[in-house]
N, C-alpha and C. Protein backbone atom coordinates (compact mmCIF):
# COMPACT_ATOMS: atom_id res chain seq x y z
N UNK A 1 -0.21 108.73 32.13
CA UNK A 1 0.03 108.15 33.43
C UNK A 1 1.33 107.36 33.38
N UNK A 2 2.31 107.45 34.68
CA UNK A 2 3.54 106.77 34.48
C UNK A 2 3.21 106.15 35.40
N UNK A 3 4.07 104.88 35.30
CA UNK A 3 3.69 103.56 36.43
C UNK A 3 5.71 103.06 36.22
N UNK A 4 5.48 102.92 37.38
CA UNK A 4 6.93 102.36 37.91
C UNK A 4 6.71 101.02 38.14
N UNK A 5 7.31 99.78 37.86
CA UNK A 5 6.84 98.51 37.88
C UNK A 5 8.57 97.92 38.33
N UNK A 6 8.59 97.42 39.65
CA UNK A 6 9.91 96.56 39.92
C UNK A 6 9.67 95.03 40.11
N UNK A 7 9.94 94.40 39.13
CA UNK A 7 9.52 93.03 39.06
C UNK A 7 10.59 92.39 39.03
N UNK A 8 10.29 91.17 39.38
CA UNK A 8 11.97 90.09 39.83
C UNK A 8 11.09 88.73 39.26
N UNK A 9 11.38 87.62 38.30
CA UNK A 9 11.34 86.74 37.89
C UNK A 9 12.38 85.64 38.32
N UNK A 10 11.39 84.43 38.47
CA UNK A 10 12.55 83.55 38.83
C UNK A 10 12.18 82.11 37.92
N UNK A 11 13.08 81.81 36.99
CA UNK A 11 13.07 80.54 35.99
C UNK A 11 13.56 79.43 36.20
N UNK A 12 12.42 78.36 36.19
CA UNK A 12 12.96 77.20 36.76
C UNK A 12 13.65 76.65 34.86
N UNK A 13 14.66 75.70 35.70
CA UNK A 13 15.34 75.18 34.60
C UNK A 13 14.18 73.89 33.79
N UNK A 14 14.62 73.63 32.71
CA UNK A 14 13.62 73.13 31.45
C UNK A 14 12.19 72.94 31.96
N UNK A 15 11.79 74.57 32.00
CA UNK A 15 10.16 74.85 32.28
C UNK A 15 9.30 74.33 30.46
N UNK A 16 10.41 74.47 29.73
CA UNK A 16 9.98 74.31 28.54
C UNK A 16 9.36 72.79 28.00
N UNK A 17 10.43 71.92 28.95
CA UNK A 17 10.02 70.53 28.64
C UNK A 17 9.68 69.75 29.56
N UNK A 18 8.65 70.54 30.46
CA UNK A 18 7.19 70.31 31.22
C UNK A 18 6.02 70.24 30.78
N UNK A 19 5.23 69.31 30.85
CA UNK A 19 3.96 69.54 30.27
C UNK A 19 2.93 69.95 31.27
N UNK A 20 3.49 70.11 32.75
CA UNK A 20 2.96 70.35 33.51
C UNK A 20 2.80 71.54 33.76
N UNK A 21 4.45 72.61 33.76
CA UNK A 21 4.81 73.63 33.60
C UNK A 21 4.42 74.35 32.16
N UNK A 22 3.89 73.87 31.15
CA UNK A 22 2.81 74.36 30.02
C UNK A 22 1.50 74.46 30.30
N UNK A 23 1.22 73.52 30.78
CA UNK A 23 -0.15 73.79 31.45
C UNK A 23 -0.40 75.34 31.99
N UNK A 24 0.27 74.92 33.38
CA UNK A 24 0.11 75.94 34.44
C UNK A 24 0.71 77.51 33.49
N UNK A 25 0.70 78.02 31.92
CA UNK A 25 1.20 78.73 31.86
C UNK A 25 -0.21 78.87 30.84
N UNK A 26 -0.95 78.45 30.69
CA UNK A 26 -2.11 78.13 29.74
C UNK A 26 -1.73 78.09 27.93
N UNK A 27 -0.60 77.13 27.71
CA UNK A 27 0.04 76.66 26.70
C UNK A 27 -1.05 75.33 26.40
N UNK A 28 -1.86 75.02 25.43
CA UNK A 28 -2.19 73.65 25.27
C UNK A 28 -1.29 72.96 24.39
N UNK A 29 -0.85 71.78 24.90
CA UNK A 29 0.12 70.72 24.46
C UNK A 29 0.26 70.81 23.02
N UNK A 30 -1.30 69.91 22.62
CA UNK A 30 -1.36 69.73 21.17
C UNK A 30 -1.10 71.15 20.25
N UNK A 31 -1.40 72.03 20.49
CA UNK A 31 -0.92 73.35 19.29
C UNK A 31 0.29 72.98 19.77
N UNK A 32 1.18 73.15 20.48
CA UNK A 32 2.71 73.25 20.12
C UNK A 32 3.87 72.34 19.68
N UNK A 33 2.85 71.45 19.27
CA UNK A 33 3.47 70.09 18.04
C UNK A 33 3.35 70.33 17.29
C-alpha cells in the first residue's frame, strides 16, 4: 500500500527550553536531566 502524506510543520523557537512545551510533547522533565 502507498500512502502520499503532505505535511507542513511549524517550530516554535526554544520549544526545547519549555517545560511546558515538554510536557505537551509527553517528555517527562526528570528523565531528561
Amino acid at each position: 500500500v502507498k500512502v502520499y502524506l503532505n505535511l507542513w510543520v511549524k517550530v516554535k523557537s526554544g520549544w526545547r527550553d519549555n517545560n511546558f512545551n515538554l510536557r505537551e510533547f509527553g517528555y517527562n522533565i526528570k528523565d531528561l536531566n
